[in-house]
Protein backbone atom coordinates (compact mmCIF):
# COMPACT_ATOMS: atom_id res chain seq x y z
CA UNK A 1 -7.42 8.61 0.11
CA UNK A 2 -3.85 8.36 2.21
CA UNK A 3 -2.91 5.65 -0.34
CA UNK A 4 -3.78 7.85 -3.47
CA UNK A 5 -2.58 10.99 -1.76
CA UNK A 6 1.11 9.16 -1.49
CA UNK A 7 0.95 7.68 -4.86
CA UNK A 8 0.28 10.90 -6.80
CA UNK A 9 3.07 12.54 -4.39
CA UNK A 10 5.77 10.29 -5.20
CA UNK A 11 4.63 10.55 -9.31
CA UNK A 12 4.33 14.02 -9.51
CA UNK A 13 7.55 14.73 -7.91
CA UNK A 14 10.14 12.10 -8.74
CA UNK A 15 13.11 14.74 -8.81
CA UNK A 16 12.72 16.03 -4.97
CA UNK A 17 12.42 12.23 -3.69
CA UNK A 18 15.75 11.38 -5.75
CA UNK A 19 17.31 13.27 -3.47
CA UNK A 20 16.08 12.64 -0.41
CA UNK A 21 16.17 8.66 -0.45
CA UNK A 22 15.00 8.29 3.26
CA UNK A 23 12.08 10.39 2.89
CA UNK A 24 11.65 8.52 -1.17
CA UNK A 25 11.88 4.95 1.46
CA UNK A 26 9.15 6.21 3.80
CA UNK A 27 6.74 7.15 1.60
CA UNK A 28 7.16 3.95 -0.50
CA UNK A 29 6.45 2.27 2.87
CA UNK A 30 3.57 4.23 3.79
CA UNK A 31 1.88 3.65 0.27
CA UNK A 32 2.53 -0.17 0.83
CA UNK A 33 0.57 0.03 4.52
CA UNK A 34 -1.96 2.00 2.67
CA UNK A 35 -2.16 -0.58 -0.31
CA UNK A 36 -2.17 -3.36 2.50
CA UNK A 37 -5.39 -1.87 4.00
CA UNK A 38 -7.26 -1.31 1.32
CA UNK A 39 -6.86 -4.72 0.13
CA UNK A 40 -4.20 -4.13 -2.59
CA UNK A 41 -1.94 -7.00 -0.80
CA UNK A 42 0.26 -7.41 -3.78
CA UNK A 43 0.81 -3.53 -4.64
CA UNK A 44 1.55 -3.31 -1.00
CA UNK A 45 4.33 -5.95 -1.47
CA UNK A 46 5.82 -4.21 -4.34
CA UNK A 47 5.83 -1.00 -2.23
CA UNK A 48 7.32 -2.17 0.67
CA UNK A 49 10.15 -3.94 -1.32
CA UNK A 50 10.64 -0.47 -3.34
CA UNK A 51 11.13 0.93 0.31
CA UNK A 52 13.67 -1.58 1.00
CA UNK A 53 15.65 -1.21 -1.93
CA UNK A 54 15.69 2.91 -1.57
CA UNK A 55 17.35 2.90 1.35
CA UNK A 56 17.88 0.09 3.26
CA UNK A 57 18.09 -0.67 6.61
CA UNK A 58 17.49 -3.49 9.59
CA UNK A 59 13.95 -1.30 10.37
CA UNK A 60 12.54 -1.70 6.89
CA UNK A 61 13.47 -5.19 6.31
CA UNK A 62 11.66 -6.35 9.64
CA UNK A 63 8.97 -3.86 9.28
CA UNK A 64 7.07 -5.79 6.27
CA UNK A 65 6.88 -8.77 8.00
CA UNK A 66 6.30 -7.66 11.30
CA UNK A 67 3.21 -5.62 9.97
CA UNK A 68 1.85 -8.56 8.00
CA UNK A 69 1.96 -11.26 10.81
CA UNK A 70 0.05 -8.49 13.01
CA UNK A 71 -2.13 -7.80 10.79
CA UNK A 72 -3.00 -11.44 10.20
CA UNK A 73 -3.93 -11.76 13.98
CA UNK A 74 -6.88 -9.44 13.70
């Protein structure tokens, strides 16, 4: 539900995320953990690279991996 909740957020209101990219780059993120753990592994790719690309930083481009390889270990 958390991953269709953000989904339908982000689609139904693309003009207040346009401007406000770091809140636009967390939710992208948060539908790409979602996607992740619900099995939607390349969605969650796609979603996590979106979140890159919005606003970028040293956090977001470590997150993705670091998330993966821990999830892996389980």
């Amino acid at each position: 539900m958390k991953y269709q909740g953000t989904t339908y957020c982000l689609a139904k209101h693309p003009q207040f995320f346009e401007e406000r990219k770091a809140l636009r780059a967390d939710y992208e993120g948060t539908v790409g953990r979602n996607a992740y753990l619900t099995g939607r592994k390349t969605e969650s790719i796609k979603y996590f690279i979106k979140a890159f690309l919005t606003q970028s930083s040293l956090k977001r481009l470590f997150r993705v991996p670091l998330y993966l390889f821990k999830n892996l270990l389980k």
